[in-house]
Protein backbone atom coordinates (compact mmCIF):
# COMPACT_ATOMS: atom_id res chain seq x y z
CA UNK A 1 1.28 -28.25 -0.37
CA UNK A 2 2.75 -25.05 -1.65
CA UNK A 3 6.32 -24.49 -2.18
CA UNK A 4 8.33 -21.00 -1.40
CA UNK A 5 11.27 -20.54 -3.44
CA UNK A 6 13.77 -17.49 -2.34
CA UNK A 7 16.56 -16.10 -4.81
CA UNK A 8 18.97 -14.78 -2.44
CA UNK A 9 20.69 -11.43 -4.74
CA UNK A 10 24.08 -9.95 -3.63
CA UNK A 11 23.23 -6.05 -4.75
CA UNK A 12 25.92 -3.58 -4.35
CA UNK A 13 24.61 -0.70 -2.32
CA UNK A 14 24.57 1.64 -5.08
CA UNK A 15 22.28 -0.83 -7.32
CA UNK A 16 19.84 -1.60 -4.73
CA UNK A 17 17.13 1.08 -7.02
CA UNK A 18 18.42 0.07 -10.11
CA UNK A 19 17.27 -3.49 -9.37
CA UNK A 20 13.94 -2.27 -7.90
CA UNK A 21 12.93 -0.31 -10.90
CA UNK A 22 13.39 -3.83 -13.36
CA UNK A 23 11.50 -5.74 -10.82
CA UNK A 24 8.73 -2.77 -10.46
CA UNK A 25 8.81 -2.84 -14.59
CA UNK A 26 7.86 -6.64 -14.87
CA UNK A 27 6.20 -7.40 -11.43
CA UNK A 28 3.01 -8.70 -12.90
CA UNK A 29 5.27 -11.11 -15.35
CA UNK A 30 4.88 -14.39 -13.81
CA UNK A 31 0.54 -13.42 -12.50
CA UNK A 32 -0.22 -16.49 -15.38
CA UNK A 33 1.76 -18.78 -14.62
CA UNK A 34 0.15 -22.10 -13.31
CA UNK A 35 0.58 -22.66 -10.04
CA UNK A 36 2.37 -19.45 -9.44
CA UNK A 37 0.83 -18.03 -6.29
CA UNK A 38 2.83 -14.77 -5.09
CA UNK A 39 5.71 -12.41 -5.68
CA UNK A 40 7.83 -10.09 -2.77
CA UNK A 41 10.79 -7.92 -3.51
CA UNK A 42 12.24 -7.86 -0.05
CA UNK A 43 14.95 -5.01 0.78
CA UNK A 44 17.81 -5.51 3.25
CA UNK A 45 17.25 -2.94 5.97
CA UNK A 46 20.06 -4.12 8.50
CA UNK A 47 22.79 -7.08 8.60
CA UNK A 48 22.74 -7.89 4.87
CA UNK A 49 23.43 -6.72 1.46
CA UNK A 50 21.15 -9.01 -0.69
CA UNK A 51 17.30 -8.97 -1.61
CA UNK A 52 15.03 -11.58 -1.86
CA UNK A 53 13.33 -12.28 -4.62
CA UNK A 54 9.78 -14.53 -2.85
CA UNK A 55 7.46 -16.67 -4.72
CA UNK A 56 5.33 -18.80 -3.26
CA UNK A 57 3.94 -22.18 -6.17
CA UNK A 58 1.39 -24.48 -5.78
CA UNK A 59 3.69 -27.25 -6.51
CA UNK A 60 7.03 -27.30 -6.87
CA UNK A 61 7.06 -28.77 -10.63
CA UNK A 62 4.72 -25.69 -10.83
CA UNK A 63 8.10 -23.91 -10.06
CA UNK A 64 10.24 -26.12 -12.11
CA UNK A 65 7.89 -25.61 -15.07
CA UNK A 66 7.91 -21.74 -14.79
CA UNK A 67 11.80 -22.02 -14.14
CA UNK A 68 12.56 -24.38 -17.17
CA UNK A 69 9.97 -22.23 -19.72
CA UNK A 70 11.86 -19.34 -19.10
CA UNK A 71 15.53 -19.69 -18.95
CA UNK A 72 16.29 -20.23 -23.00
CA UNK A 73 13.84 -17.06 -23.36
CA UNK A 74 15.32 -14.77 -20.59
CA UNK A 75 17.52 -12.43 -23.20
CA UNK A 76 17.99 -9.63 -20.88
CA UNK A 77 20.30 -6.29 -22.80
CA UNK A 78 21.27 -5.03 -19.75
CA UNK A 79 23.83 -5.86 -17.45
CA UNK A 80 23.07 -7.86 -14.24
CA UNK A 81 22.93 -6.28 -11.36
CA UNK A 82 23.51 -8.68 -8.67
CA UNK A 83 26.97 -9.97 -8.37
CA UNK A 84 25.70 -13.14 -6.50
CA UNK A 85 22.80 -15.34 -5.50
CA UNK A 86 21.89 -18.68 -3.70
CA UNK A 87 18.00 -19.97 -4.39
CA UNK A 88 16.47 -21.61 -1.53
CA UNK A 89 13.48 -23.82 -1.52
CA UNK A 90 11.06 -24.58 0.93
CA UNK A 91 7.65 -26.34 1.73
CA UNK A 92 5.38 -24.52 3.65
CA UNK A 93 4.12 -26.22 6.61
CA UNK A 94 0.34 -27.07 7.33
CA UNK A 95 0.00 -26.70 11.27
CA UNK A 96 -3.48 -27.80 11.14
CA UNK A 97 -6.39 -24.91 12.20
């Protein structure tokens, strides 16, 4: 059953392209990753100020694999530009054919 994780970022409206333009430069990061299935970028457009950062995992220790390979190595220069974020997980549902 593949999981969906969503990392919820709170982007001031002025650093809604900055943010695009480091996703758009490393978009194709996580494409070997076992398990890892997709990616989205998702812009607000109305009623919110923070982007959501999809990917969709075969598993979710696929997830917890990427997610625990990565954190000691994730030396970023530059300053953050989200000031806030919530991840939320989900299972996607089989509803049968």
């Amino acid at each position: 059953m593949s999981v969906v994780v969503i990392n919820a970022l709170k982007v001031p409206a002025d650093a809604g392209s900055e943010l695009e333009s480091r996703f758009a430069a490393r978009k194709h990061s996580v494409d070997g990753s076992p398990g890892f299935e997709g990616f989205q970028l998702l812009r607000p457009v109305a009623g919110d100020d923070r982007y959501f950062v999809y990917t969709q995992w075969a598993t979710r220790e696929d997830f917890e694999n990427w997610r625990d390979q990565r954190a000691p190595h994730d030396h970023s220069a530059k300053e953050p530009v989200a000031t806030g974020m919530d991840l939320l997980e989900f299972e996607v549902v089989d509803l049968g054919e």
